[in-house]
C-alpha atoms as a PDB file:
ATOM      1  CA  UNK A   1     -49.962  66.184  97.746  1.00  0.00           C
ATOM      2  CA  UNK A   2     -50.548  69.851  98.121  1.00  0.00           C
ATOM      3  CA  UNK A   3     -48.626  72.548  96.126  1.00  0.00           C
ATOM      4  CA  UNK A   4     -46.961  75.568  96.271  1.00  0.00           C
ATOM      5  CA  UNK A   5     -49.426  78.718  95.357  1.00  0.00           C
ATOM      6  CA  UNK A   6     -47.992  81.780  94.295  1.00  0.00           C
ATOM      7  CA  UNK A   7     -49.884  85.001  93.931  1.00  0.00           C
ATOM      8  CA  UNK A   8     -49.410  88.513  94.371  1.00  0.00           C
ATOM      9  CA  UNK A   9     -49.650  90.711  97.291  1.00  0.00           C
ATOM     10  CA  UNK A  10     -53.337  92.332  96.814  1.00  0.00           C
ATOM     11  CA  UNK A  11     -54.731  88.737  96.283  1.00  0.00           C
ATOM     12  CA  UNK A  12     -53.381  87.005  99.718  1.00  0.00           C
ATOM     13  CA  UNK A  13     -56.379  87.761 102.102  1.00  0.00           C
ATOM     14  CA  UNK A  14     -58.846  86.205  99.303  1.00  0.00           C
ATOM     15  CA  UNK A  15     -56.214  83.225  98.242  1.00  0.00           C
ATOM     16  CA  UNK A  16     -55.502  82.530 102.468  1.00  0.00           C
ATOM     17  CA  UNK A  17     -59.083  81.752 102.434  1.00  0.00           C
ATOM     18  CA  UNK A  18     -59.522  79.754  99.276  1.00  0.00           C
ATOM     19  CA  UNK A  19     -56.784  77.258  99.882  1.00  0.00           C
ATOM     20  CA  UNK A  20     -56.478  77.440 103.343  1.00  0.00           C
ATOM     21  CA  UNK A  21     -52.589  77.371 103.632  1.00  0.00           C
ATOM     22  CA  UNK A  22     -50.365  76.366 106.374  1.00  0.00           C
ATOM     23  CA  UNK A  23     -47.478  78.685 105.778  1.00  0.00           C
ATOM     24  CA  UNK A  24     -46.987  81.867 103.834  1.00  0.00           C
ATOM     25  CA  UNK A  25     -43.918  83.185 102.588  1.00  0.00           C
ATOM     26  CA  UNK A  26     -43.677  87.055 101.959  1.00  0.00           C
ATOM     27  CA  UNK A  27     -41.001  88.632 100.298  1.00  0.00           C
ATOM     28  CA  UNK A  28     -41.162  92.580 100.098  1.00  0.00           C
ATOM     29  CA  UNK A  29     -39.602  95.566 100.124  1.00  0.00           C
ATOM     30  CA  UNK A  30     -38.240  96.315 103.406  1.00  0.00           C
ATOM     31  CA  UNK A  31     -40.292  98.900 104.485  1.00  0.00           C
ATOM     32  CA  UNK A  32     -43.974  97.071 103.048  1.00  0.00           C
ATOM     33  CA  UNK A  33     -45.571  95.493 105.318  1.00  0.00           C
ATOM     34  CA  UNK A  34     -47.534  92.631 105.273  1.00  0.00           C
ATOM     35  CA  UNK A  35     -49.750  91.692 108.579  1.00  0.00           C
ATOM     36  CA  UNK A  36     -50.154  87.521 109.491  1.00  0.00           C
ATOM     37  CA  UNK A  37     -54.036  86.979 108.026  1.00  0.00           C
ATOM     38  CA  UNK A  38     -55.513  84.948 111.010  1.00  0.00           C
ATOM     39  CA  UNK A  39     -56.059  82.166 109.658  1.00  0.00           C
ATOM     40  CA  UNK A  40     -51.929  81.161 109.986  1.00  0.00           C
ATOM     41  CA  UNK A  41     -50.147  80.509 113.177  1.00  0.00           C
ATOM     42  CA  UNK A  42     -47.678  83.310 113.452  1.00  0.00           C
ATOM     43  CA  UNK A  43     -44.820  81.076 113.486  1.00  0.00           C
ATOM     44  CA  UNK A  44     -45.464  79.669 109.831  1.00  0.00           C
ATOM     45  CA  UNK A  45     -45.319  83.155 108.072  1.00  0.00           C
ATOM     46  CA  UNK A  46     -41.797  83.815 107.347  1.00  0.00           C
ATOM     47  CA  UNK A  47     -41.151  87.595 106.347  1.00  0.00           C
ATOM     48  CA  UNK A  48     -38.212  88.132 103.976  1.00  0.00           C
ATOM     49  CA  UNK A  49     -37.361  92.142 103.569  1.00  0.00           C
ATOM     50  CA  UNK A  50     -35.613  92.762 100.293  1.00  0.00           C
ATOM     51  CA  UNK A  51     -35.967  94.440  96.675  1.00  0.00           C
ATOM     52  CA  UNK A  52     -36.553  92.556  93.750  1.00  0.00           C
ATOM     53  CA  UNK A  53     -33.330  93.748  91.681  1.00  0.00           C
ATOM     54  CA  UNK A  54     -30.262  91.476  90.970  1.00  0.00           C
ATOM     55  CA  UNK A  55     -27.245  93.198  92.088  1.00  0.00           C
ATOM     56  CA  UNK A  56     -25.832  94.829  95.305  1.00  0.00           C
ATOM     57  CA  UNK A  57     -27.189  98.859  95.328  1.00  0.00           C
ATOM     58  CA  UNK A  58     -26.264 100.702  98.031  1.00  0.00           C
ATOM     59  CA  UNK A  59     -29.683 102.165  98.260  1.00  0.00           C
ATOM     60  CA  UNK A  60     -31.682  98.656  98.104  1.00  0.00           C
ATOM     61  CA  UNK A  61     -31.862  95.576  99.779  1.00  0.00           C
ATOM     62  CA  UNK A  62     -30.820  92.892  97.257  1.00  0.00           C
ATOM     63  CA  UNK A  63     -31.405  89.147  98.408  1.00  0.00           C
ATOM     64  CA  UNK A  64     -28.926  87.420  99.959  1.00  0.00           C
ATOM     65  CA  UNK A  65     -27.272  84.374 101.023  1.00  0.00           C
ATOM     66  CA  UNK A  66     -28.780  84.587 104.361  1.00  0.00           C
ATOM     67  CA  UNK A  67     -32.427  85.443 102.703  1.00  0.00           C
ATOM     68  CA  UNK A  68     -32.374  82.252 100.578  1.00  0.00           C
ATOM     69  CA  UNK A  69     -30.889  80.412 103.706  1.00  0.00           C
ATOM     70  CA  UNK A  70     -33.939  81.300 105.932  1.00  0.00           C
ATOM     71  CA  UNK A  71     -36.642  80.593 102.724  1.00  0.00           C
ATOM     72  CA  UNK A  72     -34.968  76.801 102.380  1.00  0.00           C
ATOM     73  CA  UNK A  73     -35.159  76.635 106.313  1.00  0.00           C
ATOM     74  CA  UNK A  74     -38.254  77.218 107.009  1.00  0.00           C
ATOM     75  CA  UNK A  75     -39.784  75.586 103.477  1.00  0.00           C
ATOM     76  CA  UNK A  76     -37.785  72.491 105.149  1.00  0.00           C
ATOM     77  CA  UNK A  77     -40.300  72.150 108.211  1.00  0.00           C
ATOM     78  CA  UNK A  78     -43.547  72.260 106.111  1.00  0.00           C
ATOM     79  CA  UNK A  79     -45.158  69.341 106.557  1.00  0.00           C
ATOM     80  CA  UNK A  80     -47.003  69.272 103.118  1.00  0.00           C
ATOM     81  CA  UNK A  81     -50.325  68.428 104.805  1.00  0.00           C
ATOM     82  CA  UNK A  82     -51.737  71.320 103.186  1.00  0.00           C
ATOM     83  CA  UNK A  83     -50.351  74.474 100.478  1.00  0.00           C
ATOM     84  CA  UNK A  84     -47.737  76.813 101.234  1.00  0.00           C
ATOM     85  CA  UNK A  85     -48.495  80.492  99.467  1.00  0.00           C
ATOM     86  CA  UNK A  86     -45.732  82.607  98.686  1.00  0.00           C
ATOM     87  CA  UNK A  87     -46.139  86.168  97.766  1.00  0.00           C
ATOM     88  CA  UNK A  88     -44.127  89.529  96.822  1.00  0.00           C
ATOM     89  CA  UNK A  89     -45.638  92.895  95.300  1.00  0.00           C
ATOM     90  CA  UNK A  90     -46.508  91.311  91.995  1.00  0.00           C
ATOM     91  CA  UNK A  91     -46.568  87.520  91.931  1.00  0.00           C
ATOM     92  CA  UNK A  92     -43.788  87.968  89.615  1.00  0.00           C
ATOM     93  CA  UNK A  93     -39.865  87.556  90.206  1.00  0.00           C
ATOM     94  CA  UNK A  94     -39.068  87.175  93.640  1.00  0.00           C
ATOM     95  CA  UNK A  95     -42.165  85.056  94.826  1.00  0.00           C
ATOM     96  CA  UNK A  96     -41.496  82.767  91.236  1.00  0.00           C
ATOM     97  CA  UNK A  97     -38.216  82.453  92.156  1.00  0.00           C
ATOM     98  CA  UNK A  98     -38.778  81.020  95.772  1.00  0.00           C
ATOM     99  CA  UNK A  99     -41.447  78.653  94.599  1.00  0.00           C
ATOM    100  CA  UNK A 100     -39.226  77.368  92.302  1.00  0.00           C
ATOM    101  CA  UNK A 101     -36.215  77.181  94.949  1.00  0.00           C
ATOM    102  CA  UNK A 102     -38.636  75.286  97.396  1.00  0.00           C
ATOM    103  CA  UNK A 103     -39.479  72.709  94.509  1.00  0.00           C
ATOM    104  CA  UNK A 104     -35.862  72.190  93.748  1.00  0.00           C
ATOM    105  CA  UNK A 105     -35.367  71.267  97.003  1.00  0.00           C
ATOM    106  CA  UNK A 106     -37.539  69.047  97.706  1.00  0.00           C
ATOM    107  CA  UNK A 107     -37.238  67.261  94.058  1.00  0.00           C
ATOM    108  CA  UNK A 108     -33.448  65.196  93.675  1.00  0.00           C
ATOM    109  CA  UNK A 109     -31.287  67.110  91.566  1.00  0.00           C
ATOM    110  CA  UNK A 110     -31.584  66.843  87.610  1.00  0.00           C
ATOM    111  CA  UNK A 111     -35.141  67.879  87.756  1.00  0.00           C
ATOM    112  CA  UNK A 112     -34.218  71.021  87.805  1.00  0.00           C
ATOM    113  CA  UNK A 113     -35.002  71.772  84.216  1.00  0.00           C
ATOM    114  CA  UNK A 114     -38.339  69.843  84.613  1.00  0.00           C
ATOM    115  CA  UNK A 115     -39.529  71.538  87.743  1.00  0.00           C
ATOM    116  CA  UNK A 116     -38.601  74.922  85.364  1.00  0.00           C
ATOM    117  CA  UNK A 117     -40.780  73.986  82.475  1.00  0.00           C
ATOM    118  CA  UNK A 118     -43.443  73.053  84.766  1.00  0.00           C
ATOM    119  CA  UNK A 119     -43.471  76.608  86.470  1.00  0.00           C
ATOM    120  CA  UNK A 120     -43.179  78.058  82.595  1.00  0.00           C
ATOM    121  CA  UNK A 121     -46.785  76.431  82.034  1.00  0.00           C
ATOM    122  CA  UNK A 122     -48.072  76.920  84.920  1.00  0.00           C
ATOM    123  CA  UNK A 123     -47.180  81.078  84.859  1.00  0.00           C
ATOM    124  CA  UNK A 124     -46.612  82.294  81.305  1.00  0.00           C
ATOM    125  CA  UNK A 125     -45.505  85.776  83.585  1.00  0.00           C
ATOM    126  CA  UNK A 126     -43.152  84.411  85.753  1.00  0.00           C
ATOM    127  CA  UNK A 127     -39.507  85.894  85.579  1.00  0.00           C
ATOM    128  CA  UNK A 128     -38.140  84.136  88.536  1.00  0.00           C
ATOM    129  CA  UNK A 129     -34.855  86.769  90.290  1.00  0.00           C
ATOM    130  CA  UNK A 130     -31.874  85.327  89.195  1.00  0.00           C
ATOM    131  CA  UNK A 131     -30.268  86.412  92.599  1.00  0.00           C
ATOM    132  CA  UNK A 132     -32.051  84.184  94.549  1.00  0.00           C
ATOM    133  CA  UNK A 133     -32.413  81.820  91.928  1.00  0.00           C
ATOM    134  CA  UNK A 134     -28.174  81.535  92.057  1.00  0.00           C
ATOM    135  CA  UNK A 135     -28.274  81.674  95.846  1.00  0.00           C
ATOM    136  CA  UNK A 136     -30.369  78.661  96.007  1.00  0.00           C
ATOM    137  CA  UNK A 137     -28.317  76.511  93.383  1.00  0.00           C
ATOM    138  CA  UNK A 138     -25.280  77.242  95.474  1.00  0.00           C
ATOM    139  CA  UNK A 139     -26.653  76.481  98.345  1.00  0.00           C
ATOM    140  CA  UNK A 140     -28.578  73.227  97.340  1.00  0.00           C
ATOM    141  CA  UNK A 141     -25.275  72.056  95.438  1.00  0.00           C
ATOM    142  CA  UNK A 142     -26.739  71.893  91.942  1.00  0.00           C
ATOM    143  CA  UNK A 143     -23.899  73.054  90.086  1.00  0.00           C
ATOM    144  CA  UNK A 144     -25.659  75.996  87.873  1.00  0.00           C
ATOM    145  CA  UNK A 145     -28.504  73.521  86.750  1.00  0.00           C
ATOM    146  CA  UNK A 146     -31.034  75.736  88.588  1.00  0.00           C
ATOM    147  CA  UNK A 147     -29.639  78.994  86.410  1.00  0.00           C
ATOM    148  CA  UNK A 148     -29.494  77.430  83.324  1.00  0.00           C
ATOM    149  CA  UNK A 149     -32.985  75.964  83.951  1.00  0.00           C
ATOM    150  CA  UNK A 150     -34.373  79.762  84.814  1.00  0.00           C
ATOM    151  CA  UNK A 151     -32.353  80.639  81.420  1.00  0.00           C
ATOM    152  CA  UNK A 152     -34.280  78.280  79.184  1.00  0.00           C
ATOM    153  CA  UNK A 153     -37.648  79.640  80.699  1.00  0.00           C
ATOM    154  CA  UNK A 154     -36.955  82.399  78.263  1.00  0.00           C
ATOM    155  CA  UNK A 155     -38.596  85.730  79.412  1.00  0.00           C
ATOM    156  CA  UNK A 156     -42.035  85.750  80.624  1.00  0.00           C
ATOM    157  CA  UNK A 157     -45.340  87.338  79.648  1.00  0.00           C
ATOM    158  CA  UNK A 158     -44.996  91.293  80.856  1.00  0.00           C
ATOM    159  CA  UNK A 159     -47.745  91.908  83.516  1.00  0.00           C
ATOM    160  CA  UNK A 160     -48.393  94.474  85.750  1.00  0.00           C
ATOM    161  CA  UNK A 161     -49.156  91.901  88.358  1.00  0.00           C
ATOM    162  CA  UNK A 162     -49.745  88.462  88.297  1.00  0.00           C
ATOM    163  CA  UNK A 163     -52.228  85.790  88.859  1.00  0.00           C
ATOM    164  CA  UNK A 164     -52.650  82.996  91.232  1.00  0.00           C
ATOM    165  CA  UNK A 165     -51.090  79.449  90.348  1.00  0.00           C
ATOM    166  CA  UNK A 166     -49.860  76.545  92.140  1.00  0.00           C
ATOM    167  CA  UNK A 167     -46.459  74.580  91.930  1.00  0.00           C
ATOM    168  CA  UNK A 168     -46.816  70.563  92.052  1.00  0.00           C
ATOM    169  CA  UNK A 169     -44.232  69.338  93.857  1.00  0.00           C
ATOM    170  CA  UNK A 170     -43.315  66.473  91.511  1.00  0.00           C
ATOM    171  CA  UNK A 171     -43.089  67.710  87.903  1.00  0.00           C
END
């Protein structure tokens, strides 16, 4: 079964062509941009403009309800017949945090803490954003379990930027 890949923004033109994915996931800033590499159908690159911070600032875009909304949505039509990549700026907190969303999602609840671990091995760096992270465990109904699973990650390796790794869907 493929996997989720998560990388960070400088390595998606060299990871597109190594896996070969069927839909990427971007989450920047609002005013990056990231252009569709041609090798995915326009329609399967979902573009998700927001900061990586954890509270409302009225200078910044924090992720909302609406972001983590269209990130389920459109994880929800991937057909698994090949990797999904998901990238921000660093391969760090916001992309970790979707990755870990999409898993959730598509595991029954009470893995949570599994699928958690699992990303912990798989990216000593990853500190997923506990914004979206919350979002998602509201929205998927998984009263906190998805929180308290990012909690017992404890913090992750400090890196400028971080490196590719994939996501099994089935910890």
């Amino acid at each position: 079964m493929p996997e989720i890949y998560v990388c960070p923004k400088s390595k998606v033109p060299g990871v597109t062509l190594q896996i070969r994915p069927s839909h990427l996931i971007t989450l920047l800033d609002p005013h990056d941009e990231m252009p569709t590499p041609g090798e995915i159908s326009g329609h399967r690159h979902l573009k998700l403009a927001m900061h990586d911070i954890s509270s409302n600032s009225p200078e910044h875009t924090a992720p909302d309800e609406m972001h983590v909304r269209e990130l389920l949505a459109f994880a929800k039509d991937w057909q698994r017949d090949q990797p999904m990549l998901i990238h921000c700026w660093a391969g760090i907190s916001r992309s970790t945090a979707s990755a870990f969303a999409i898993a959730c999602m598509l595991s029954p609840p009470g893995h949570e803490h599994a699928i958690a671990q699992l990303l912990r091995q798989r990216a000593a760096h990853a500190q997923p954003n506990t914004r979206i992270v919350a979002f998602a465990d509201k929205l998927l109904e998984r009263d906190g379990r998805m929180l308290d699973a990012v909690d017992a990650m404890g913090p992750g390796k400090m890196v400028f930027e971080g490196v590719l790794f994939s996501l099994p869907l089935t910890p």
